[in-house]
Protein backbone atom coordinates (compact mmCIF):
# COMPACT_ATOMS: atom_id res chain seq x y z
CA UNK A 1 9.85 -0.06 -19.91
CA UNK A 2 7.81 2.68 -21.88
CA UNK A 3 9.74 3.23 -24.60
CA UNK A 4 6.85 5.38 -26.26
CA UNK A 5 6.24 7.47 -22.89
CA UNK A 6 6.73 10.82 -25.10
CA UNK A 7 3.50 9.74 -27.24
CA UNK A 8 1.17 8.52 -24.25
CA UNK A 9 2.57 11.45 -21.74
CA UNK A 10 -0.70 12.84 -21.97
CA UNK A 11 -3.02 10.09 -20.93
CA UNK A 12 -0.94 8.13 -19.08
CA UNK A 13 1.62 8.69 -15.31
CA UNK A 14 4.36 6.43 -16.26
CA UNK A 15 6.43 4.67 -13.23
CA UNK A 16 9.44 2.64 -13.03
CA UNK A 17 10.14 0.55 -10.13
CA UNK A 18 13.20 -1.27 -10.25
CA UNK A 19 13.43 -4.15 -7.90
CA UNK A 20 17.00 -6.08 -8.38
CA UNK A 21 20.08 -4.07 -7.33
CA UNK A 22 23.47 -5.93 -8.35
CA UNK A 23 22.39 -9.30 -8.06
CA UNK A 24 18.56 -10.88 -8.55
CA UNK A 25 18.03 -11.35 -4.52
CA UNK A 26 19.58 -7.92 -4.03
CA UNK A 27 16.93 -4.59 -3.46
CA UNK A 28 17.76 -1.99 -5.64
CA UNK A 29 19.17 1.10 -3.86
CA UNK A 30 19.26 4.53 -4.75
CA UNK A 31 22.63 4.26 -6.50
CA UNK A 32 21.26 1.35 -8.96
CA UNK A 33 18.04 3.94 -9.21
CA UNK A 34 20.73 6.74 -10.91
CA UNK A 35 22.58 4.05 -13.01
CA UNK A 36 19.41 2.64 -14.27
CA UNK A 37 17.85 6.18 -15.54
CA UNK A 38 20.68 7.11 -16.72
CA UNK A 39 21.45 4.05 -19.06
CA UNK A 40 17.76 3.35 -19.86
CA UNK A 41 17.95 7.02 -20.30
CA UNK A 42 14.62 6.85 -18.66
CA UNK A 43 12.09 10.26 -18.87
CA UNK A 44 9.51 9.59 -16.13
CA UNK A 45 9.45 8.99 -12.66
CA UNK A 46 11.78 6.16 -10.98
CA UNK A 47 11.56 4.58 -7.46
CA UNK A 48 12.72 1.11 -5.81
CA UNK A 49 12.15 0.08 -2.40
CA UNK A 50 13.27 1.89 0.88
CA UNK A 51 15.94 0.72 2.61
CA UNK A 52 15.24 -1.89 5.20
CA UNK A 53 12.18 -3.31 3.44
CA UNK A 54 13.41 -6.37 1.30
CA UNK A 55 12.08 -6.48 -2.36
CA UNK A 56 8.48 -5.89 -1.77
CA UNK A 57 8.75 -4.46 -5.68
CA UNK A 58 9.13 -8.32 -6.42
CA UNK A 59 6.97 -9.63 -3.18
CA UNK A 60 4.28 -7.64 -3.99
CA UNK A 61 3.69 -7.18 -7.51
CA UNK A 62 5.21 -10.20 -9.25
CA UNK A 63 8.75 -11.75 -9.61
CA UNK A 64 9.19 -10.79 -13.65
CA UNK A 65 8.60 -7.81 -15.39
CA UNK A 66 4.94 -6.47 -15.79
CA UNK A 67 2.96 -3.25 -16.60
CA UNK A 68 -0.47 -2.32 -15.09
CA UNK A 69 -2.60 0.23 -16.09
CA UNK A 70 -4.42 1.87 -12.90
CA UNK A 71 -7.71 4.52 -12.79
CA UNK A 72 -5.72 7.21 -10.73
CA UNK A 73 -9.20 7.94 -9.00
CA UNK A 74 -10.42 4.54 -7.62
CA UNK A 75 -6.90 2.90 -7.81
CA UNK A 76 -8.39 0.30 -9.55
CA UNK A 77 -6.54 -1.89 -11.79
CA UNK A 78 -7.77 -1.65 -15.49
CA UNK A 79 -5.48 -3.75 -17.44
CA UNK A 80 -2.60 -5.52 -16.56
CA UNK A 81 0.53 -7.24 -18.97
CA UNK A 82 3.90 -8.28 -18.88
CA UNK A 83 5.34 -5.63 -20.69
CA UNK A 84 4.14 -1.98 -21.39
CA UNK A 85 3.23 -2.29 -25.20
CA UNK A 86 0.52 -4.63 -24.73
CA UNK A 87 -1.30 -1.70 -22.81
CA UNK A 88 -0.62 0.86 -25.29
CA UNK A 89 -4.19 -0.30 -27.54
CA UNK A 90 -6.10 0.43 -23.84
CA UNK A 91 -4.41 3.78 -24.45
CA UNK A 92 -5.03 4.06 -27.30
CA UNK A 93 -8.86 3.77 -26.46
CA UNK A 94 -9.00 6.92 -24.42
């Protein structure tokens, strides 16, 4: 999670997606969305998976936690870690 969003808010579009709704090999609805935000007491954006479409979070990306950094104007991926602080120095850089 980016716990230091408020310093990096202005270089960086932080987002959350939450996979794992109850169990591990349950999607994440809506419902665990709120819970999640609200307990985290997350400030940035916050999506999981549309209904009807599995875990792709977890199919797609990877099975544990990880962070990328992505160039919002090629989509490319600059860095990429298993948890937000390792990117911050990259951040830091800009």
């Amino acid at each position: 999670m980016a716990l230091e969003y408020p310093n990096y808010a202005d270089k960086a579009i932080f987002v959350d997606l939450l996979a794992e709704g109850s169990t591990e090999t349950e999607p994440a609805t809506d419902k665990h969305v709120d819970v999640w935000i609200e307990d985290k007491e997350i400030s940035f954006t916050t999506a999981c998976d549309p209904p009807g479409v599995g875990q792709r979070i977890i199919n797609d990306f990877s099975p544990v936690e990880n962070a990328f950094l992505i160039e919002l104007g090629s989509m490319k991926i600059v860095e990429h870690a298993q948890t937000p602080s390792m990117l911050y120095p990259a951040l830091n850089a800009q």
